[in-house]
Protein backbone atom coordinates (compact mmCIF):
# COMPACT_ATOMS: atom_id res chain seq x y z
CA UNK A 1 104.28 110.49 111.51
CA UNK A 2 101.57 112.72 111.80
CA UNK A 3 97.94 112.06 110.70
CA UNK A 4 95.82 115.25 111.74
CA UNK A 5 96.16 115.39 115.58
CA UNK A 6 96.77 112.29 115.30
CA UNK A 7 100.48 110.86 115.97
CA UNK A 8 101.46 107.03 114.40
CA UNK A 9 104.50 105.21 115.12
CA UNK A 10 107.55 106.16 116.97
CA UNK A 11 106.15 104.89 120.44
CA UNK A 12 102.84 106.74 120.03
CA UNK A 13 99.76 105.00 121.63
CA UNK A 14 98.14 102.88 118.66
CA UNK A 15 95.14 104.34 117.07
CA UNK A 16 92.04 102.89 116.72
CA UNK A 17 90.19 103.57 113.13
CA UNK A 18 87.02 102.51 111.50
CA UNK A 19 84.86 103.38 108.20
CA UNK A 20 81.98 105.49 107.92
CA UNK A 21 79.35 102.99 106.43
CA UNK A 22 77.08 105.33 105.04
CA UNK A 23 77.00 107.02 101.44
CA UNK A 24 78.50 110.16 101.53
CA UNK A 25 75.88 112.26 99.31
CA UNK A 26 73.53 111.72 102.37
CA UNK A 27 75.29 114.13 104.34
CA UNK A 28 73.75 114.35 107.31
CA UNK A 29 74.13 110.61 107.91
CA UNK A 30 77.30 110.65 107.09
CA UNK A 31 77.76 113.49 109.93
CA UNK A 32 75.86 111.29 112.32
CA UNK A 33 77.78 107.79 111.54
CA UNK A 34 81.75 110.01 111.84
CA UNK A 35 80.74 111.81 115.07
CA UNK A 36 79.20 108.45 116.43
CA UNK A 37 82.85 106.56 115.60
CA UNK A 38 84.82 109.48 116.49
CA UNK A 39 82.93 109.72 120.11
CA UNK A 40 83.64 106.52 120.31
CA UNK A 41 87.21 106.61 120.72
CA UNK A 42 88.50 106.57 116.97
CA UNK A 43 91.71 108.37 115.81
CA UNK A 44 90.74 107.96 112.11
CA UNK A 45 87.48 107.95 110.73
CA UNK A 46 87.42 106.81 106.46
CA UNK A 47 84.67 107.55 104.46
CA UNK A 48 83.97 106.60 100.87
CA UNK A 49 84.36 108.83 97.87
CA UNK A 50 84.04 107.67 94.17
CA UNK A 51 82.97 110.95 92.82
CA UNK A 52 83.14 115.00 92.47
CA UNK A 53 79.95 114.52 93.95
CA UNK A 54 80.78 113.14 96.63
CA UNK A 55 83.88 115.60 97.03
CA UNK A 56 81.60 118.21 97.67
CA UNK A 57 79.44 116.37 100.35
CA UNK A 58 82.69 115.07 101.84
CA UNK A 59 83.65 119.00 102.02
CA UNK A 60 80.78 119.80 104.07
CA UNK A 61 81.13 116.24 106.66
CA UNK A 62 84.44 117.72 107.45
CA UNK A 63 83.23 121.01 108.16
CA UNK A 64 80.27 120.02 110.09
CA UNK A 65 82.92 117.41 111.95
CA UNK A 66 86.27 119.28 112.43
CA UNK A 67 87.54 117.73 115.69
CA UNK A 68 87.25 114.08 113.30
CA UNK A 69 90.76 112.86 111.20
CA UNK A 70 89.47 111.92 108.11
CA UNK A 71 90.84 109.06 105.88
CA UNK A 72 89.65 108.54 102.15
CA UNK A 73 90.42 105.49 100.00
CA UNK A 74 91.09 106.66 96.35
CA UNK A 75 89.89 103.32 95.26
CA UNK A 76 89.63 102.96 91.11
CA UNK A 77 90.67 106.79 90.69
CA UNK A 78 94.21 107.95 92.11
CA UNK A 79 93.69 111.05 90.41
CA UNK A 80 90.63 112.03 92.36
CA UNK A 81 93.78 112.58 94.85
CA UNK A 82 93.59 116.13 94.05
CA UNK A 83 90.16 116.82 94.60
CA UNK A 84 90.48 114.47 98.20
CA UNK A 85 93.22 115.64 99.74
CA UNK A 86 92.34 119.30 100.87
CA UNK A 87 89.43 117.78 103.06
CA UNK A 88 91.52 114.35 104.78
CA UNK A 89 94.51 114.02 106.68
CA UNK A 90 95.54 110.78 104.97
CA UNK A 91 94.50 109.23 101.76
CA UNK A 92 94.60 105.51 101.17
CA UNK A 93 96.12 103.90 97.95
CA UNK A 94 96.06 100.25 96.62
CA UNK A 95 99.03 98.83 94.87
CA UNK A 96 97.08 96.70 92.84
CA UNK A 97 94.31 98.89 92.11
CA UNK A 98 97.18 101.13 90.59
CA UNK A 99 98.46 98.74 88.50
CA UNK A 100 95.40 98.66 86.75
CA UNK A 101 95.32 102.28 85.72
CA UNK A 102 96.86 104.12 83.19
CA UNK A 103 99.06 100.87 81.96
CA UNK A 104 101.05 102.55 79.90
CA UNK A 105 102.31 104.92 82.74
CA UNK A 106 105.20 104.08 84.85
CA UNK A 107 103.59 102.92 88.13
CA UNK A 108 106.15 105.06 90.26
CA UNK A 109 104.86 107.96 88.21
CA UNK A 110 101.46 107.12 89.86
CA UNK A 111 102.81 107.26 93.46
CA UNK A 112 104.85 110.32 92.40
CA UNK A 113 102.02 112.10 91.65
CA UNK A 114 99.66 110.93 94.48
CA UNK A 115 102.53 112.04 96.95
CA UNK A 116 103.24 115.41 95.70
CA UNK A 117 99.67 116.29 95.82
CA UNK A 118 99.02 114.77 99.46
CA UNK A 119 102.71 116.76 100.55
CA UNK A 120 101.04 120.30 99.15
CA UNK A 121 97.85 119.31 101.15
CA UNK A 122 99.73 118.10 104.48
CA UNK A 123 97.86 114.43 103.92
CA UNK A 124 99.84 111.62 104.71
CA UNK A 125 99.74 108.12 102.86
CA UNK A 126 98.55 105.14 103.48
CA UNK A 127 99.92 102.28 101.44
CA UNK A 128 96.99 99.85 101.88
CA UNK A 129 98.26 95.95 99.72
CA UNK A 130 95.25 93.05 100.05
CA UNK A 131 96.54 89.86 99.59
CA UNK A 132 93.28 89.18 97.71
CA UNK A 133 94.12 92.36 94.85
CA UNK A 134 98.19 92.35 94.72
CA UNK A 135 99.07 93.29 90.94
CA UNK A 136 99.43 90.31 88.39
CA UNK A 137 102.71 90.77 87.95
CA UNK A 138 103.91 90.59 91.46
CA UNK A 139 101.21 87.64 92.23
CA UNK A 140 102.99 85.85 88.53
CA UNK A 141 106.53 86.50 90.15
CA UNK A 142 105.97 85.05 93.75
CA UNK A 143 103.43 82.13 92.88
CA UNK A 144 104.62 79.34 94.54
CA UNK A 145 106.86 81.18 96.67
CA UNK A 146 104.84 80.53 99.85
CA UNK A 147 104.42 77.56 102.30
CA UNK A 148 100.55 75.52 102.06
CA UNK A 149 98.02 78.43 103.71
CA UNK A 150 100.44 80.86 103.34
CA UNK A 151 100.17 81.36 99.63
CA UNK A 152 100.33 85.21 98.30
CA UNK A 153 102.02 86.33 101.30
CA UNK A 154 104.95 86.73 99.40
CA UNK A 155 104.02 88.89 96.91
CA UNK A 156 102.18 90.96 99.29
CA UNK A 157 105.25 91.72 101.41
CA UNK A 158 107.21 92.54 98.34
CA UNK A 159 104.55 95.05 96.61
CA UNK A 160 104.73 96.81 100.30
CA UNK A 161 108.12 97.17 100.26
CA UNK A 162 107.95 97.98 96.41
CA UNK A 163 106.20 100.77 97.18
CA UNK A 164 107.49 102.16 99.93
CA UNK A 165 110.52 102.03 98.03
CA UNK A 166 109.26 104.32 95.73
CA UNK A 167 107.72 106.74 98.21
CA UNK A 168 111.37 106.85 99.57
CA UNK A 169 113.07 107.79 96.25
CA UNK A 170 110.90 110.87 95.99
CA UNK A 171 111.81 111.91 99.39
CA UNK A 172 108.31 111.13 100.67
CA UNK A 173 108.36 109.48 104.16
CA UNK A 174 104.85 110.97 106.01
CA UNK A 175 103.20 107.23 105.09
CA UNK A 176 101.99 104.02 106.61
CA UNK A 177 101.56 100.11 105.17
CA UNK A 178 99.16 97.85 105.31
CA UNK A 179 99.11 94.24 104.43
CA UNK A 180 95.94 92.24 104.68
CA UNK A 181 94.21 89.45 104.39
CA UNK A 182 90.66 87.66 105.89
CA UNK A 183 93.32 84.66 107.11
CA UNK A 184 94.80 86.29 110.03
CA UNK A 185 97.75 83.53 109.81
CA UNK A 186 98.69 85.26 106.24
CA UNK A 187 98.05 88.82 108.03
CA UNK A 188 100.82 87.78 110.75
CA UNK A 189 102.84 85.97 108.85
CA UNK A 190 103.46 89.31 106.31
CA UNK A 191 103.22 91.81 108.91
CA UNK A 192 106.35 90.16 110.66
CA UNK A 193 108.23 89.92 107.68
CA UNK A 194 107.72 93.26 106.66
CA UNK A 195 108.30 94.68 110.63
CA UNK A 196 112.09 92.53 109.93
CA UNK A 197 112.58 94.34 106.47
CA UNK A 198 111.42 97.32 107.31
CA UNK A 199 110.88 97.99 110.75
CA UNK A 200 111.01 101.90 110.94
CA UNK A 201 107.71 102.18 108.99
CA UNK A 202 104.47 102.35 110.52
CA UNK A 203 101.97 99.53 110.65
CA UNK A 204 98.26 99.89 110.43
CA UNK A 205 96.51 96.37 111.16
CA UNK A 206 93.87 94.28 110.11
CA UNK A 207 91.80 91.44 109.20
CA UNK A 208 90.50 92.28 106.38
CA UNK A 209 86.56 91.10 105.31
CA UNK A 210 86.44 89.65 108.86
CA UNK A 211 82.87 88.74 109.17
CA UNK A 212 80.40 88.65 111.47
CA UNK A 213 80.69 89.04 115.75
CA UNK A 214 81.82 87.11 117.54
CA UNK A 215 83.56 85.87 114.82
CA UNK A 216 85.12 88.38 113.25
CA UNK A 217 86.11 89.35 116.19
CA UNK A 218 88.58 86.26 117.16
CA UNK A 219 90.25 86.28 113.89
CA UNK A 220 91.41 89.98 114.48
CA UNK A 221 92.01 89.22 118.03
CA UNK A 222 94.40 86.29 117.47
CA UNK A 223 96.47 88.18 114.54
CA UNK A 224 96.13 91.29 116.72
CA UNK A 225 97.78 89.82 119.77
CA UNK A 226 100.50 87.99 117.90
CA UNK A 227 101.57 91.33 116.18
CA UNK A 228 101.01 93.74 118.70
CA UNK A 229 102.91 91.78 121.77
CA UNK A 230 106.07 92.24 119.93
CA UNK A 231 105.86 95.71 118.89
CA UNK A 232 104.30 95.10 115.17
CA UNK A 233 101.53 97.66 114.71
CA UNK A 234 100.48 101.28 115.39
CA UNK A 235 96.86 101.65 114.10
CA UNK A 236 94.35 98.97 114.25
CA UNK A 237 91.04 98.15 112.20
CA UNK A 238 88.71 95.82 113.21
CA UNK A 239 86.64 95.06 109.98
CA UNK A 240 83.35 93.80 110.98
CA UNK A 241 79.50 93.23 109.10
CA UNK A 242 77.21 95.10 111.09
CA UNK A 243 74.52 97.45 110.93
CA UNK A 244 75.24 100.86 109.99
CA UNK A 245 73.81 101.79 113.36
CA UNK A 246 76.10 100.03 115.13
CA UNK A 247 79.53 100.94 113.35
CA UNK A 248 80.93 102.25 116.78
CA UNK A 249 81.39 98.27 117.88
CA UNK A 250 84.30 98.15 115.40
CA UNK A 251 85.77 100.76 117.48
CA UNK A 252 84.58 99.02 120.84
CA UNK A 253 86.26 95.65 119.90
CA UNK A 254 89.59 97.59 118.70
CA UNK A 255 89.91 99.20 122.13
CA UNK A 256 88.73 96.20 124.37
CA UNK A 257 91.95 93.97 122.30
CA UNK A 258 93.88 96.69 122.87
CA UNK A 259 93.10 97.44 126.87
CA UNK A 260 93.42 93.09 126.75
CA UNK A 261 97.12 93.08 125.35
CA UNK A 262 98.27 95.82 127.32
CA UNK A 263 96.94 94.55 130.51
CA UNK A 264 98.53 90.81 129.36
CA UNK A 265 95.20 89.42 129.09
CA UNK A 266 95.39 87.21 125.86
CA UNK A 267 92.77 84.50 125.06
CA UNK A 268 94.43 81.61 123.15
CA UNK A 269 91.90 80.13 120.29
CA UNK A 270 93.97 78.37 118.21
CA UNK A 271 91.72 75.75 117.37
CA UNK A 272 89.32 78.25 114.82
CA UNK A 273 92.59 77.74 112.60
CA UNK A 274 92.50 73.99 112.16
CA UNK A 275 89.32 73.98 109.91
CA UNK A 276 86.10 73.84 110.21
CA UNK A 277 83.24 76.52 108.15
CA UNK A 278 84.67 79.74 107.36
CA UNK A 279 82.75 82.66 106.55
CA UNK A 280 84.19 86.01 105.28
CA UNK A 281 82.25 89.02 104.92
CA UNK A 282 83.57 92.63 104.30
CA UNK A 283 82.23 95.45 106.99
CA UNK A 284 79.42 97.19 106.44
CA UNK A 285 80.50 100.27 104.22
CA UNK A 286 79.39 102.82 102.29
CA UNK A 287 80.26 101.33 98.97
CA UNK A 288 77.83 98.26 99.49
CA UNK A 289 75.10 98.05 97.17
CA UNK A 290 72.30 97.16 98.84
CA UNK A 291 71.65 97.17 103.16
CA UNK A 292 70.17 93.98 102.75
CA UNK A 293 73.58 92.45 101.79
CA UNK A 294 74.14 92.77 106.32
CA UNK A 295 71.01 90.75 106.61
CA UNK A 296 71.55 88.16 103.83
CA UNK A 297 75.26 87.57 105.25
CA UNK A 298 73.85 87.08 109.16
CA UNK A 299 70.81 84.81 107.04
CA UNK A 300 74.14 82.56 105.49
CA UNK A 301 75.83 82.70 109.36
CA UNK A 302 72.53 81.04 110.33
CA UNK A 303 71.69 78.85 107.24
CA UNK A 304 74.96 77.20 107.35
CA UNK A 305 75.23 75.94 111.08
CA UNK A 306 74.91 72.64 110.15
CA UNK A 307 77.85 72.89 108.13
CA UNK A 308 80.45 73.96 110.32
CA UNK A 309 82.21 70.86 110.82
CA UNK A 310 83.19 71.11 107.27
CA UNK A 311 86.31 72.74 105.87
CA UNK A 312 84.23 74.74 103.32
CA UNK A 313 85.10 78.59 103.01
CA UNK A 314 81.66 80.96 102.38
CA UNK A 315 82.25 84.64 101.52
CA UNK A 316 80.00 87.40 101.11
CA UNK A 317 80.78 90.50 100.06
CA UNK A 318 78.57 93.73 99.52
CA UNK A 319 79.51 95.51 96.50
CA UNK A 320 81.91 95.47 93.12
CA UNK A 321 85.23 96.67 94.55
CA UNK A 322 85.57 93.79 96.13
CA UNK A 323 82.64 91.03 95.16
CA UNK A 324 84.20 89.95 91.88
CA UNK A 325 87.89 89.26 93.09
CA UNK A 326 87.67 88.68 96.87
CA UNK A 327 84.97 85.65 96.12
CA UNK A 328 87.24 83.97 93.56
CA UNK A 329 89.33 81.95 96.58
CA UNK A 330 86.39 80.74 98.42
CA UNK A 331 84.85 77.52 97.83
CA UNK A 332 81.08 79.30 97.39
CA UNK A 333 81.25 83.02 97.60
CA UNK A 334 77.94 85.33 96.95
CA UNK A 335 78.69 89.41 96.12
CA UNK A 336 76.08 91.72 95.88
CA UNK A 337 74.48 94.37 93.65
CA UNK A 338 72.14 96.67 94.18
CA UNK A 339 68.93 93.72 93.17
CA UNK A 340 70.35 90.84 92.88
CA UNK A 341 73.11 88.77 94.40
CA UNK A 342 75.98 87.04 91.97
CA UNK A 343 76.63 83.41 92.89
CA UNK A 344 80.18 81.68 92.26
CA UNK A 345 81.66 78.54 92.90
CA UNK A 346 85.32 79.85 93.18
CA UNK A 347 86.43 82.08 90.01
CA UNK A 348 82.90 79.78 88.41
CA UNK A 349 80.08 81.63 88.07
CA UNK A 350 76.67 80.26 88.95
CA UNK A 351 74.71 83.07 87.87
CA UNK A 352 72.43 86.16 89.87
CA UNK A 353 69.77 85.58 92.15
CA UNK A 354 66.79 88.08 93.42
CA UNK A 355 68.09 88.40 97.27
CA UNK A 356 64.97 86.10 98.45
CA UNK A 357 65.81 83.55 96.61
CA UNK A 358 70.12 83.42 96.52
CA UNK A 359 70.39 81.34 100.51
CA UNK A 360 68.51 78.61 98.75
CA UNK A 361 70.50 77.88 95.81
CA UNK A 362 73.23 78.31 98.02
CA UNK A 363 72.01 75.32 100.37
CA UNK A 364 72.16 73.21 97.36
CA UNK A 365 75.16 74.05 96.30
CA UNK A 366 76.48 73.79 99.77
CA UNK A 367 75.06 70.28 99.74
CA UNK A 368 76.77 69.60 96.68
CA UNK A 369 79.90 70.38 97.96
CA UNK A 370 79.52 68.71 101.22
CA UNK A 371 78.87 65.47 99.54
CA UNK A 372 82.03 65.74 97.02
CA UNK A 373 84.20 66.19 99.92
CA UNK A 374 82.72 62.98 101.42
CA UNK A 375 82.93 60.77 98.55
């Protein structure tokens, strides 16, 4: 399928994409942050848009960047699908973000809709499942279905194939899935059973909330080069926190694990699966809330060293798409608004902290944790 000049599937080199980290309305660094991923070697750039607002300064970043294909995530509104799709060449959708709106409409209606607008606008689709937002009803029907460390998988894999189910029944087949998950086990496990099911449709890949180099990095690598060596996957992500300056390193890693498979250079790191600290934090985007969310995650990287023997899962995440849900599976998980920084312990909340203050309360809670794990 076709994606601007860009070609997915069917043999077609895979494409490297990445996400525009700055807020749209500030146009001109929004211009500088697509043309610095799209010189460096991206097929698909995304940027954020939650508004009309932000319509019309997306408008003008696609004029001012023509050569770019540009990806939008419809996020909490599919209906802004209308206003989106002129300006993209593919627009994103969440299964479980459309569950949520509009319950009294048929869900299929939903997809109907977003499909015949993004056929008049010659967008294709992106169906984009976390394993972290899958709609109640599917998470309800597979609970349990799943081996230990494994759990959701099941549901994910079925609200892809759900979906694309739907997007066949209307005749609509320009589209791509994605199934993720910050575990890359769960992200290979439900990419290969949906590449069995299903394996005409187009992949896009990814660890999802990732972290921090070099980190991040080796989580996408070792889900990367399990998928990709046998054929699962034909666009690639890699989801890292970084400064908004340095955005183009997504792209970087994305091509060096690509040149690495292709050349049969793997690098076997099995053991960051056995345990051990984990911490999760979503890439630097344009929906966080506050830039000092990058600093305060690298601060909790650093804070925590002493930790890392420990099987203790940490996530931070920078803003309210995906703070509230996304920290509910970790053991301590921090999300962040624009002055202050929420503080759970799993789906518990803690309460909100000024930024300066949150890595110390998280220390003793840390502590706390530590110890109960011991005793």
């Amino acid at each position: 399928m076709k994606a601007g000049s860009v070609t997915i599937g069917g043999g077609a080199p895979v494409v490297v994409q990445s996400m525009a980290a700055t807020k749209t309305q500030n146009v001109e660094a929004t211009i500088d942050q697509v043309k610095m991923i799209h010189g460096a070697g991206a097929g698909l750039v995304r940027v954020a848009v939650d508004s009309r607002k932000d319509v019309e300064c997306l408008a003008q970043v696609r004029e001012a960047v023509p050569e770019a294909n540009f990806v939008v995530d419809l996020q909490e509104s599919y209906r802004l699908v209308t206003q989106v799709a002129p300006h993209v060449d593919k627009v994103r959708y969440n299964p479980g973000h459309l569950y949520h709106h509009e319950k009294s409409k048929p869900v299929a209606e939903k997809v109907a809709f977003i499909a015949e607008t993004a056929g008049e606008h010659d967008c294709a689709i992106r169906v984009g499942v976390n394993c972290g937002s899958v709609d109640p009803a599917m998470d309800e029907k597979y609970e349990g279905a799943d081996e230990p460390g494994l759990e959701g998988v099941s549901a994910m894999v079925e609200s892809a194939l759900e979906h694309t189910q739907m997007l066949d029944d209307i005749g609509f087949t320009r589209y791509v899935v994605s199934m993720k998950d910050s575990d890359p086990r769960k992200v290979i496990a439900g990419n290969k059973r949906f590449a069995e099911a299903r394996p005409e449709i187009p992949l896009h890949l990814g660890v999802t909330e990732a972290g921090m180099p070099p980190e991040g990095i080796i989580k996408t690598r070792i889900a990367f080069e399990q998928l990709l060596s046998q054929g699962v996957g034909d666009t690639i992500r890699v989801s890292l926190t970084l400064p908004f300056a340095e955005k183009w390193r997504e792209v970087e890693a994305g091509k060096s694990i690509l040149d690495d498979i292709e050349a049969g250079r793997f690098r076997s790191v099995p053991e960051f699966l056995e345990g051990g600290l984990n911490i999760i934090s979503c890439p630097s985007c344009s929906r966080v809330e506050n830039e000092a969310f990058i600093e305060l995650a690298q601060d909790v990287k650093t804070m925590t060293a002493y930790a890392k023997e420990h099987d203790i899962t940490i996530a931070v995440m920078g803003c309210r798409v995906n703070g509230p849900g996304e920290t509910d599976d970790a053991d301590l998980g921090l999300w962040c608004a624009p002055t202050f920084v929420n503080l759970k312990r799993g789906e518990d909340e803690l309460g909100a902290y000024p930024y300066d203050e949150v890595l110390g309360r998280l220390k003793v809670e840390l502590d706390t944790l530590i110890a109960e794990k011991a005793g």
